[in-house]
Protein backbone atom coordinates (compact mmCIF):
# COMPACT_ATOMS: atom_id res chain seq x y z
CA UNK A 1 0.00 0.00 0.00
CA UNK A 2 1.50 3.42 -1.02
CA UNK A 3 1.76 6.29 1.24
CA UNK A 4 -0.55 8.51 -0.88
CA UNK A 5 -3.76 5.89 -0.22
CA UNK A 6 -3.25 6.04 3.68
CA UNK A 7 -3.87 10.20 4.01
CA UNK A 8 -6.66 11.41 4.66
CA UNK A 9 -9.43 12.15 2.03
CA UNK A 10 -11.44 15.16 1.71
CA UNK A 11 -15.44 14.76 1.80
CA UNK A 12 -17.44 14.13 -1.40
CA UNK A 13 -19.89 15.93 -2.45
CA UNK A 14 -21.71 15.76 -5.94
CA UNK A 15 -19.90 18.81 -7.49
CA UNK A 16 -16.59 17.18 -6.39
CA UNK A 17 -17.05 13.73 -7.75
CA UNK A 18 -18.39 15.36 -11.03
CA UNK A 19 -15.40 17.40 -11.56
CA UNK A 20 -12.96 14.32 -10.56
CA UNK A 21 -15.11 12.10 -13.33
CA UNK A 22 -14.81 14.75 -15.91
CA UNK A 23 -10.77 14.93 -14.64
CA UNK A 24 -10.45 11.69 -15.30
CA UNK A 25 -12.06 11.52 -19.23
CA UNK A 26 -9.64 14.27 -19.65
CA UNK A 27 -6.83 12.86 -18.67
CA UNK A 28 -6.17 11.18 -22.14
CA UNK A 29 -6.00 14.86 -23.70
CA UNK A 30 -3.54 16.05 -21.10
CA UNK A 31 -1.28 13.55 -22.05
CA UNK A 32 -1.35 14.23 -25.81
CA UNK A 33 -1.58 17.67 -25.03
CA UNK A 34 1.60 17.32 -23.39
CA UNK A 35 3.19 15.07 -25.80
CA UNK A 36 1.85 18.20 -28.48
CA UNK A 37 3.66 20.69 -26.29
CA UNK A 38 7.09 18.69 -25.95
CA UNK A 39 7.46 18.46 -29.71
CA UNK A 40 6.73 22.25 -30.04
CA UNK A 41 8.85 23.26 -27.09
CA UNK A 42 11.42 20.89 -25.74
CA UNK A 43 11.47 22.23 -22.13
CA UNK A 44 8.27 20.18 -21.28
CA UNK A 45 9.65 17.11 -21.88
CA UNK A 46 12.09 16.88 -18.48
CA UNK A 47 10.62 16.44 -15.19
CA UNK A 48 7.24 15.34 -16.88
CA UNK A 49 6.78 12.78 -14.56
CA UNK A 50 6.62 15.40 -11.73
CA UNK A 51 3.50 16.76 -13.11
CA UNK A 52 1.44 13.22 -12.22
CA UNK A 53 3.44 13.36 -8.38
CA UNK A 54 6.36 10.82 -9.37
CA UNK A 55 9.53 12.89 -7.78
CA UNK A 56 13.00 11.86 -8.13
CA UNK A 57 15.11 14.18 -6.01
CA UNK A 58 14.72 14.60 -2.30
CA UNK A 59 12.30 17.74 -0.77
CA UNK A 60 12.50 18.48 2.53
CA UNK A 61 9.68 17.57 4.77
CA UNK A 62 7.67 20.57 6.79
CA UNK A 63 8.14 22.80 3.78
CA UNK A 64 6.53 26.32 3.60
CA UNK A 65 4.93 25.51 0.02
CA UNK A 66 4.39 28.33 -2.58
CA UNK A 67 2.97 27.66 -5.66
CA UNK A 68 3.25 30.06 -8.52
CA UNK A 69 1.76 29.10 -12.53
CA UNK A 70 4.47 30.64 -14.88
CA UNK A 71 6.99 33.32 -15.60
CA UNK A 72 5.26 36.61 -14.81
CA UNK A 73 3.47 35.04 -11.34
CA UNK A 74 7.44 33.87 -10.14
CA UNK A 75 8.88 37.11 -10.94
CA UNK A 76 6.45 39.04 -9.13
CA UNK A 77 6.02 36.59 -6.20
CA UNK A 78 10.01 36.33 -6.14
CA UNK A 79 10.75 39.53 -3.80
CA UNK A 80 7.77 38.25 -1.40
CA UNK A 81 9.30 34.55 -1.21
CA UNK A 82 13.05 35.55 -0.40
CA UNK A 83 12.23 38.11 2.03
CA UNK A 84 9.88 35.23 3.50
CA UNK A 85 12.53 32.59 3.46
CA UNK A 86 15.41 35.18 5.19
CA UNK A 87 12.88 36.48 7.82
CA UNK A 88 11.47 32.88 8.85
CA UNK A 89 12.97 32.87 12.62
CA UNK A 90 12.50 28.95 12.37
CA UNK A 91 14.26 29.05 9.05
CA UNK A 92 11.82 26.14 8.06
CA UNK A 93 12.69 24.66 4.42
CA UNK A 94 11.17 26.96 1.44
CA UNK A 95 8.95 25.02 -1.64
CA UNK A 96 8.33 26.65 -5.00
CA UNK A 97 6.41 24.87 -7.38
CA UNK A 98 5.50 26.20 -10.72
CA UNK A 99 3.46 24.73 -13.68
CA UNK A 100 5.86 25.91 -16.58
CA UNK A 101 9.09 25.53 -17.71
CA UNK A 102 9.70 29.45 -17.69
CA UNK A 103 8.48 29.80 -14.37
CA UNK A 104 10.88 27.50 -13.50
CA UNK A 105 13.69 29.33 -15.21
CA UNK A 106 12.45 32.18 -13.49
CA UNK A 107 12.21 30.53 -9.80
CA UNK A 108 15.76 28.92 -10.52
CA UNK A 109 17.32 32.50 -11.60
CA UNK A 110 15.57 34.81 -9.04
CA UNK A 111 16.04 32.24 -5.97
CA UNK A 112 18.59 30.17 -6.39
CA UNK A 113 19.49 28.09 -3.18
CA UNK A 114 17.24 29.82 -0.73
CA UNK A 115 14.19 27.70 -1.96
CA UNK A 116 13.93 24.25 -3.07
CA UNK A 117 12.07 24.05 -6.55
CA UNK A 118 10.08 21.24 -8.21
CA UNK A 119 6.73 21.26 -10.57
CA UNK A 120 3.31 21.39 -8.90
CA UNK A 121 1.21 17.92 -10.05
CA UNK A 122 -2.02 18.21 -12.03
CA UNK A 123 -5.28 18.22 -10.23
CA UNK A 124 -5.36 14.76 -10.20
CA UNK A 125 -6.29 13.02 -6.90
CA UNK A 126 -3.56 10.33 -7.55
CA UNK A 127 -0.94 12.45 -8.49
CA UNK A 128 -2.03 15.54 -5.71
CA UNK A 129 -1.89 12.51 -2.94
CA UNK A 130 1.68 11.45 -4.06
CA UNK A 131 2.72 14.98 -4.10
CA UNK A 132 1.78 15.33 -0.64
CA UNK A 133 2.78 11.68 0.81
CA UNK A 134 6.28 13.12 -0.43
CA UNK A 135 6.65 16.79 0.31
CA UNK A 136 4.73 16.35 3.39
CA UNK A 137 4.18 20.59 3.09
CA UNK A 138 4.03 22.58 6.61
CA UNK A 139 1.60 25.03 4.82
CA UNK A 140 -0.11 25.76 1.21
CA UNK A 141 0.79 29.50 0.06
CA UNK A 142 -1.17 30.25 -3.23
CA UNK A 143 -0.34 33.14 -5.46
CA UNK A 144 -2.79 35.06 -7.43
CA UNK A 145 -5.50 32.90 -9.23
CA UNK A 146 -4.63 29.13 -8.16
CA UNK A 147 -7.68 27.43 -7.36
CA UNK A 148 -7.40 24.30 -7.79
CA UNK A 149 -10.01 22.00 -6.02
CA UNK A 150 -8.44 18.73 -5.16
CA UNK A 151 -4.68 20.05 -4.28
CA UNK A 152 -6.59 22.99 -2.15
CA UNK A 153 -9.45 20.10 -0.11
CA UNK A 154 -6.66 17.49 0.27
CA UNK A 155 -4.49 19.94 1.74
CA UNK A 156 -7.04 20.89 4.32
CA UNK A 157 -7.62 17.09 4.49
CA UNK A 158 -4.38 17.12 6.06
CA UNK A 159 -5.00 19.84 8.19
CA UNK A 160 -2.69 21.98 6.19
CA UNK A 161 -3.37 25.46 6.14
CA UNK A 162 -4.07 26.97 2.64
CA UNK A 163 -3.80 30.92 2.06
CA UNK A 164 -4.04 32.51 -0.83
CA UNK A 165 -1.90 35.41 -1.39
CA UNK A 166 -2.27 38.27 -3.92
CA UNK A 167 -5.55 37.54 -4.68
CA UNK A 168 -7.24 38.57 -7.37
CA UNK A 169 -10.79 37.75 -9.48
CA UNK A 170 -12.47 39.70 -12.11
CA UNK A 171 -15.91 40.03 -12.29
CA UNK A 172 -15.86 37.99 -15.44
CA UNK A 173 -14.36 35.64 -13.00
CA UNK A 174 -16.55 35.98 -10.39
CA UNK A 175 -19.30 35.39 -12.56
CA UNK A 176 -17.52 31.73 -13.84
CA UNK A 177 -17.29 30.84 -10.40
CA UNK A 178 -20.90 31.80 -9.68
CA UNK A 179 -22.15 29.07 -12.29
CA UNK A 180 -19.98 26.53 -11.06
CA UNK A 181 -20.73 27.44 -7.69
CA UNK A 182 -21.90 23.51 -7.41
CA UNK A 183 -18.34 22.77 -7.51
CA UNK A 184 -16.12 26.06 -6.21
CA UNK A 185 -18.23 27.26 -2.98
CA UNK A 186 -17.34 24.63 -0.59
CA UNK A 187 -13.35 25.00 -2.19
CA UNK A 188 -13.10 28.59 -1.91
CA UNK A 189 -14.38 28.68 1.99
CA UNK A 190 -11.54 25.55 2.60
CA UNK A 191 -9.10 28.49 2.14
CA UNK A 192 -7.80 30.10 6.03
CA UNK A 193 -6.81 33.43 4.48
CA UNK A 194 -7.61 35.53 1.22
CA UNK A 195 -4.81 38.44 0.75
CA UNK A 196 -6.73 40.51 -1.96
CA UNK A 197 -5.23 43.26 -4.12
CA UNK A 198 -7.84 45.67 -3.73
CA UNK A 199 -11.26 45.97 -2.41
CA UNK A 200 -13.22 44.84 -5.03
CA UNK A 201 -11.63 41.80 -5.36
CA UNK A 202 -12.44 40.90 -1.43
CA UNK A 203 -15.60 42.12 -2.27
CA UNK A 204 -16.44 39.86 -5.31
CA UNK A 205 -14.66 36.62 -2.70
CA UNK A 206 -17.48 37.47 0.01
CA UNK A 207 -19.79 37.30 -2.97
CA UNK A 208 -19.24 33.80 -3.67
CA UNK A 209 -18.98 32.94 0.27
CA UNK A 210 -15.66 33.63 1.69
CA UNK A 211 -16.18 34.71 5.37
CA UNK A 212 -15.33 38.29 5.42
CA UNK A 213 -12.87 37.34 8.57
CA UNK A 214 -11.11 35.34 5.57
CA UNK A 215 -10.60 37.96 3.45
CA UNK A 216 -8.48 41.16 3.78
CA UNK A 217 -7.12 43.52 1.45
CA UNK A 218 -3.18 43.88 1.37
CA UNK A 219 -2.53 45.80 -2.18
CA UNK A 220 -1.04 44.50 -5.03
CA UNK A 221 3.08 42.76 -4.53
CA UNK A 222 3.72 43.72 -8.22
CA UNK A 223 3.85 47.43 -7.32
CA UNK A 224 7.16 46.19 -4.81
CA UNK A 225 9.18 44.65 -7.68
CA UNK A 226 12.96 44.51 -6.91
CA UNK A 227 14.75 47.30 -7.97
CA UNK A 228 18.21 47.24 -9.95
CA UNK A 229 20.18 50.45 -9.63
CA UNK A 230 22.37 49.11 -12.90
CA UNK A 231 18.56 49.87 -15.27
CA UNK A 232 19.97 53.25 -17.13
CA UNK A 233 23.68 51.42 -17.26
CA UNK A 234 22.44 48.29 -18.88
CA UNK A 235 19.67 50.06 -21.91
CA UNK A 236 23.47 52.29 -22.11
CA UNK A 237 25.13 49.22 -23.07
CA UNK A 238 22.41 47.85 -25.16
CA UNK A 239 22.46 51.42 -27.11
CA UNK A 240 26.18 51.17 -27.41
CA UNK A 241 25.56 47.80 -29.46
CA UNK A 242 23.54 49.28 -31.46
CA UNK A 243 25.54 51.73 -33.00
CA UNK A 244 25.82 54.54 -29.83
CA UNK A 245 23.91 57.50 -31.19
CA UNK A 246 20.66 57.59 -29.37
CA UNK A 247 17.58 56.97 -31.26
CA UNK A 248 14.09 56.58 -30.53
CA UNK A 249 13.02 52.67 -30.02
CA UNK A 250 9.27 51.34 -28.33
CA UNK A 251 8.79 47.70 -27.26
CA UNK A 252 5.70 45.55 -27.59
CA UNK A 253 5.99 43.36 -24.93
CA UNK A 254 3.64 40.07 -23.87
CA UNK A 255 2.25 39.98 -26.74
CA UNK A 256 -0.11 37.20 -28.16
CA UNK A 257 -0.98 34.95 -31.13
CA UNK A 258 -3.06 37.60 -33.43
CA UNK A 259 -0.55 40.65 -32.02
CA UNK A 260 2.53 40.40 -33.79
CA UNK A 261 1.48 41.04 -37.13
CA UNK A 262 -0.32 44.03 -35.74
CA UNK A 263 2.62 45.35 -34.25
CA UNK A 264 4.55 44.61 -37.18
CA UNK A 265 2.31 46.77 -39.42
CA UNK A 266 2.66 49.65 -36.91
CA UNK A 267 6.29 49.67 -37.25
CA UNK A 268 6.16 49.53 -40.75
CA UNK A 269 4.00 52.49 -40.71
CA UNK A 270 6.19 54.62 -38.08
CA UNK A 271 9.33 53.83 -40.18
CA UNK A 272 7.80 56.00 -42.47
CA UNK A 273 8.38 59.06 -40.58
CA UNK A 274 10.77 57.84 -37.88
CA UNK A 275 14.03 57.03 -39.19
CA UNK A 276 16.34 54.54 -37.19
CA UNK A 277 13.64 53.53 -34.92
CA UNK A 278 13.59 50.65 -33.42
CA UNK A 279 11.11 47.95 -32.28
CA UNK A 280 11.61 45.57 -29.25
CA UNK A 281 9.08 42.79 -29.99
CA UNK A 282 9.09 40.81 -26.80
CA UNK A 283 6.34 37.57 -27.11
CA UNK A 284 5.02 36.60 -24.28
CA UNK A 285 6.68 33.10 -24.79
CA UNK A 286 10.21 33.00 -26.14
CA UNK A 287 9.17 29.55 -27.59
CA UNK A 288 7.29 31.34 -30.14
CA UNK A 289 9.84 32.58 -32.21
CA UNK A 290 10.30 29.73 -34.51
CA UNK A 291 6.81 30.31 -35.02
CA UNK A 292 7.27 34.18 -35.69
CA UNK A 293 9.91 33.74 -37.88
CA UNK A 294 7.98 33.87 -41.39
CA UNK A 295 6.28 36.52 -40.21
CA UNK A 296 9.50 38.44 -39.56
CA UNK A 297 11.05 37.33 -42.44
CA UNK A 298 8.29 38.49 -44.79
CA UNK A 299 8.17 42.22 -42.90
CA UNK A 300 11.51 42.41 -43.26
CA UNK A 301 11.48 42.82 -46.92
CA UNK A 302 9.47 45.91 -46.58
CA UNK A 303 11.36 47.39 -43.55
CA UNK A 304 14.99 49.49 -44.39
CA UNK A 305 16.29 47.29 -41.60
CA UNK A 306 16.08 43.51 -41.03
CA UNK A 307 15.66 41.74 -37.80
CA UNK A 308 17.69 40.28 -35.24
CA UNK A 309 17.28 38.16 -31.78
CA UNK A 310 17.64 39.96 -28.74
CA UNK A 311 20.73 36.80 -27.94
CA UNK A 312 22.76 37.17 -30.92
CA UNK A 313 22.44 41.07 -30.12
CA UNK A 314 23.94 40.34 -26.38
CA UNK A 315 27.02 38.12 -28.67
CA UNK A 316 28.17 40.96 -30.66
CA UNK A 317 30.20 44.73 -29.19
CA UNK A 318 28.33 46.72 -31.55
CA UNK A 319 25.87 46.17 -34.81
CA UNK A 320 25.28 48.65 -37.76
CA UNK A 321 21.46 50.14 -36.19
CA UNK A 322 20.24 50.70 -39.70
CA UNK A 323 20.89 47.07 -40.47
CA UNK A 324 18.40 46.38 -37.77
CA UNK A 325 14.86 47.37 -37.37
CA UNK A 326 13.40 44.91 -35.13
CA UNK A 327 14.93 42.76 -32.39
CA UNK A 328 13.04 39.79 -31.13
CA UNK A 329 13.45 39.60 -27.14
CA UNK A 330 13.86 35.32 -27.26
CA UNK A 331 15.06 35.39 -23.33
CA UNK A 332 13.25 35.88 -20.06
CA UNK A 333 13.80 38.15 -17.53
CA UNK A 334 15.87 40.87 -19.69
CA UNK A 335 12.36 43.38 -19.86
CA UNK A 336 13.51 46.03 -17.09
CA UNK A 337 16.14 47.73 -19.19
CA UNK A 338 14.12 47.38 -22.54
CA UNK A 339 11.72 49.38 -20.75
CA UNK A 340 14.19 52.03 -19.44
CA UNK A 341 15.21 51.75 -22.85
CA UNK A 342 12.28 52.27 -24.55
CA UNK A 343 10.42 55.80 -25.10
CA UNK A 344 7.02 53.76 -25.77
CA UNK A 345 5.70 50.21 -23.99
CA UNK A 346 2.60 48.80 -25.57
CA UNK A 347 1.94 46.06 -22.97
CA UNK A 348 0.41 42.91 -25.23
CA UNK A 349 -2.26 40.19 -24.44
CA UNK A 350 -4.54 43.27 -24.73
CA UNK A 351 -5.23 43.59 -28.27
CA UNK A 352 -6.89 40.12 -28.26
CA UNK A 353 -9.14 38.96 -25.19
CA UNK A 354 -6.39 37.82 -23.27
CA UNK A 355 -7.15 40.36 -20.65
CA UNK A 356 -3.86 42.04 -20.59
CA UNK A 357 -0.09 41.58 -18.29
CA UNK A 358 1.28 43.34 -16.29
CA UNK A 359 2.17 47.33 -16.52
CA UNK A 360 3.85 48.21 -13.82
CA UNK A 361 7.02 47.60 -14.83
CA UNK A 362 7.64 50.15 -17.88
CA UNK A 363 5.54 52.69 -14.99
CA UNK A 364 7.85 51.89 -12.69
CA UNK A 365 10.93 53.42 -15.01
CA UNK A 366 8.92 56.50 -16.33
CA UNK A 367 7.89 54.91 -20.09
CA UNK A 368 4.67 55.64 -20.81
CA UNK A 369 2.25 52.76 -21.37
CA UNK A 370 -0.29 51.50 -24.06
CA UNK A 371 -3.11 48.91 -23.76
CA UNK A 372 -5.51 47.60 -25.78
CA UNK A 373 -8.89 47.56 -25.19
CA UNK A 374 -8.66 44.08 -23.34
CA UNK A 375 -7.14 44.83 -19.98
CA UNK A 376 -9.47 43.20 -17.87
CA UNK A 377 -6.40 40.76 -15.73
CA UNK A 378 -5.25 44.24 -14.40
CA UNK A 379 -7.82 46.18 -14.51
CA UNK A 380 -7.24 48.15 -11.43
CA UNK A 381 -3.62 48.71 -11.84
CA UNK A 382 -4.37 50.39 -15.40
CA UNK A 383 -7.11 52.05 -13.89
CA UNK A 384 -4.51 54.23 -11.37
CA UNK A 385 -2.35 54.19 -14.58
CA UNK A 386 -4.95 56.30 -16.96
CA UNK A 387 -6.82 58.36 -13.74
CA UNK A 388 -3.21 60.48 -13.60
CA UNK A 389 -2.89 60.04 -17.75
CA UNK A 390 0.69 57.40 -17.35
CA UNK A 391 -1.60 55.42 -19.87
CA UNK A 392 -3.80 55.61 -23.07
CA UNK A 393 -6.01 52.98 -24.19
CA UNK A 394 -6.02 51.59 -28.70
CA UNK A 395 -7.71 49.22 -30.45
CA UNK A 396 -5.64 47.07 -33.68
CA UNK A 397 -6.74 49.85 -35.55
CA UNK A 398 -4.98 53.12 -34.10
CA UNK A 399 -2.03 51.25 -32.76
CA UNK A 400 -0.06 53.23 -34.98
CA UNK A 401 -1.43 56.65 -34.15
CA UNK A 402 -1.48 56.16 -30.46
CA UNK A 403 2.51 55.21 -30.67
CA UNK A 404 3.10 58.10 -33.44
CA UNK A 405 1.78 60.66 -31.22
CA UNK A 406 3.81 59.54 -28.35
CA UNK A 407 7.08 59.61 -30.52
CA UNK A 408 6.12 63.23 -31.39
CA UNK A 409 5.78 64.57 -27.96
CA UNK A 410 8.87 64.31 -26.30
CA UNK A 411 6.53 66.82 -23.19
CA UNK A 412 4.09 64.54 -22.89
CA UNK A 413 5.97 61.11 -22.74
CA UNK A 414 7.87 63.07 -20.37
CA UNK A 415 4.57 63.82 -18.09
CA UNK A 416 2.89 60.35 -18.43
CA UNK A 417 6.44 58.57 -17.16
CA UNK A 418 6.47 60.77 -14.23
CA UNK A 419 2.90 59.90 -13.03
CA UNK A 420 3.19 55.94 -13.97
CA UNK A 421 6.54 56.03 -11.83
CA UNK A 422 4.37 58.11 -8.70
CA UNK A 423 1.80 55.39 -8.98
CA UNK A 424 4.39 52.71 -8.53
CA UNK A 425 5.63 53.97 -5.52
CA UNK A 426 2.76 54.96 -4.08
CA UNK A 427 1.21 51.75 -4.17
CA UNK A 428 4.40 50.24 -2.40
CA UNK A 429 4.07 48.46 0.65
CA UNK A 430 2.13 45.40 -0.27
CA UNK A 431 4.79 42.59 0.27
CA UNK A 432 5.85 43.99 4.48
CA UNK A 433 1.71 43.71 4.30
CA UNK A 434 1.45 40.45 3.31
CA UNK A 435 4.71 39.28 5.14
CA UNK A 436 3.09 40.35 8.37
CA UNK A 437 0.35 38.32 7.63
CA UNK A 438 2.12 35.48 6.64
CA UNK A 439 4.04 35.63 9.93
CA UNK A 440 0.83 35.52 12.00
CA UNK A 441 -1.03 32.61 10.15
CA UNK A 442 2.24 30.41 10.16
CA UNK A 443 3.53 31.90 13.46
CA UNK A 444 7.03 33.07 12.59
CA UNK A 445 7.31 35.99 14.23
């Protein structure tokens, strides 16, 4: 008898035993789908087997456990983590599980040795329950938007506390969760704490039947990213390799499937009446860029300048600038002094109904942001954004014009950097918030 089949098991209830039989007829599609992704993108192949709870390497029992999803969620949780791990007085063992293989870059890269790392298992009961029977967690910290209804009742199983940090939920959200209410009601009140970003998100958690003594609202850890002092010296060095003379660039970064080619046809367009400038196209996922590639090959015959990726740039001392009109950001992590760079930042996955990332960052260096009109994942943070004018809102259609006019008004760029960067740093404070909360449901003072 395994390990896993002697814990203790959550209750039942008809919502839960639907959504484990429709788990299991869908487990057959996971497993192609993640055969499909391994072909496509060779980083899901290692460490599958972690994904259905079958660990090789050693964790250490009693871990605080964090769970993040994928690149953007482990950057901004990183500050949060190591400022958790260096002020636990019991200096218990740190967990961070992630459910990509850039979030794992980014967990690896930002946290090194101070946390243990591993890949969080699929919702499956069998491989939650092995997860568990190994790691043996202290306590369940969930960032963001991780609901997930048989890791979250099995942990409580357990006896494990479970508080979710960061929280956030749109009301297009709130209204999913509402429908499947059968399922999520008696999951969402199994959580001990609910760390909102604002008050409208506690508000819409009460809605669905949080106890208001669960739920509190902390602000937003985003606004508290890390900051590096070396920003202004590193877009300096990445001028100097392209040629020295400063010139005017913008970046589209996070973008999406259905974004490129709009981007594309706005830098086209600028080119017209910008010489020398340059576009940063940063996909959300570096994978991509095999995929991009005919598209950027088939722009670049109508460009004055070709393209190049952001890692052969980093190879070479210095490039001729008007061989190059578009460099393709194909690493993680290397945004913060593309943004100082940068005079514009349209911020992707806004364009199409992907709801938008994150904006803070280009705010927090004085760029001045554009969104599309589908903003929806951070709708509160662009909100503070356009109320002091750091941000203006396009559609596919006046992508162009909303970047040209930028370009031409050196005054204004000027004015809407100022107020994004106020915003940032007057929304500080967040992460000491939530680490003082942390610190009195774990009792770690």
């Amino acid at each position: 008898m395994s390990l896993s089949s002697k814990q203790p098991r959550p209750a039942l209830y008809p919502g839960l035993l639907l959504y484990r039989c429709m788990l299991w007829l869908a487990l057959p599609i996971v497993l192609v789908r993640l055969w499909w992704r391994g072909r496509s993108d060779p980083t899901y192949r290692p460490r599958w087997r972690e994904r259905f709870g079958f660990y090789r390497q050693p964790i250490s029992s009693k871990s605080i456990w964090f769970h993040t999803v994928s690149a953007g969620e482990s950057i901004a949780a990183a500050p949060l983590i190591r400022d958790f791990a260096q002020r636990d007085a019991l200096k218990r063992p740190v967990l961070v599980t992630t459910m990509t293989p850039t979030g794992s870059e980014q967990v690896t890269g930002l946290l090194g040795d101070c946390v243990q790392h591993c890949y969080a298992p699929y919702d499956f009961t069998f491989a939650v329950r092995r997860f568990f029977a190994h790691v043996q967690p202290r306590a369940l910290i969930l960032m963001e938007t991780e609901i997930w209804p048989n890791l979250i009742l099995q942990a409580k199983a357990l006896g494990i506390p479970v508080l979710l940090m960061n929280a956030r939920l749109s009301a297009k959200s709130m209204r999913g969760y509402e429908r499947f209410a059968w399922l999520g009601r008696p999951v969402l009140q199994a959580i001990d704490l609910i760390a909102c970003q604002t008050q409208e998100h506690a508000a819409r958690f009460q809605t669905l039947g949080v106890l208001p003594a669960r739920v509190q609202e902390v602000g937003n850890v985003k606004y508290d990213l890390d900051a590096r002092i070396d920003l202004a010296q590193r877009a300096q060095q990445m001028q100097a390799r392209l040629g020295g003379e400063p010139s005017q660039s913008w970046i589209a970064a996070s973008t999406h499937p259905g974004e490129e080619e709009l981007v594309l046809q706005a830098h086209q367009q600028l080119l017209q009446t910008h010489d020398k400038l340059l576009l940063w196209l940063a996909p959300r996922h570096p994978n991509r860029i095999a995929e991009l590639t005919p598209l950027l090959d088939r722009f670049s015959q109508q460009l004055p300048g070709g393209w190049c990726r952001y890692s052969d740039l980093l190879q070479q001392s210095r490039v001729n600038d008007t061989l190059v009109s578009v460099v393709v950001v194909d690493q993680m992590g290397v945004l913060m002094p593309l943004y100082e760079e940068a005079d514009v930042a349209f911020v992707g996955g806004s364009l199409v109904a992907h709801g938008g990332h994150n904006p803070i960052e280009p705010a927090s260096v004085s760029t001045p942001v554009i969104t599309g009109p589908h903003y929806f994942n951070f709708a509160q943070v662009f909100a503070d954004l356009m109320q002091v004018g750091a941000c203006i809102t396009t559609d596919q259609h006046a992508l162009f014009d909303a970047v040209d006019q930028l370009l031409n008004d050196v005054e204004r760029c000027n004015v809407m950097g100022t107020a994004g960067a106020e915003v940032v740093e007057m929304n500080r404070g967040a992460k000491q918030r939530s680490l003082v909360l942390l610190e009195q449901q774990l009792n770690v003072g």
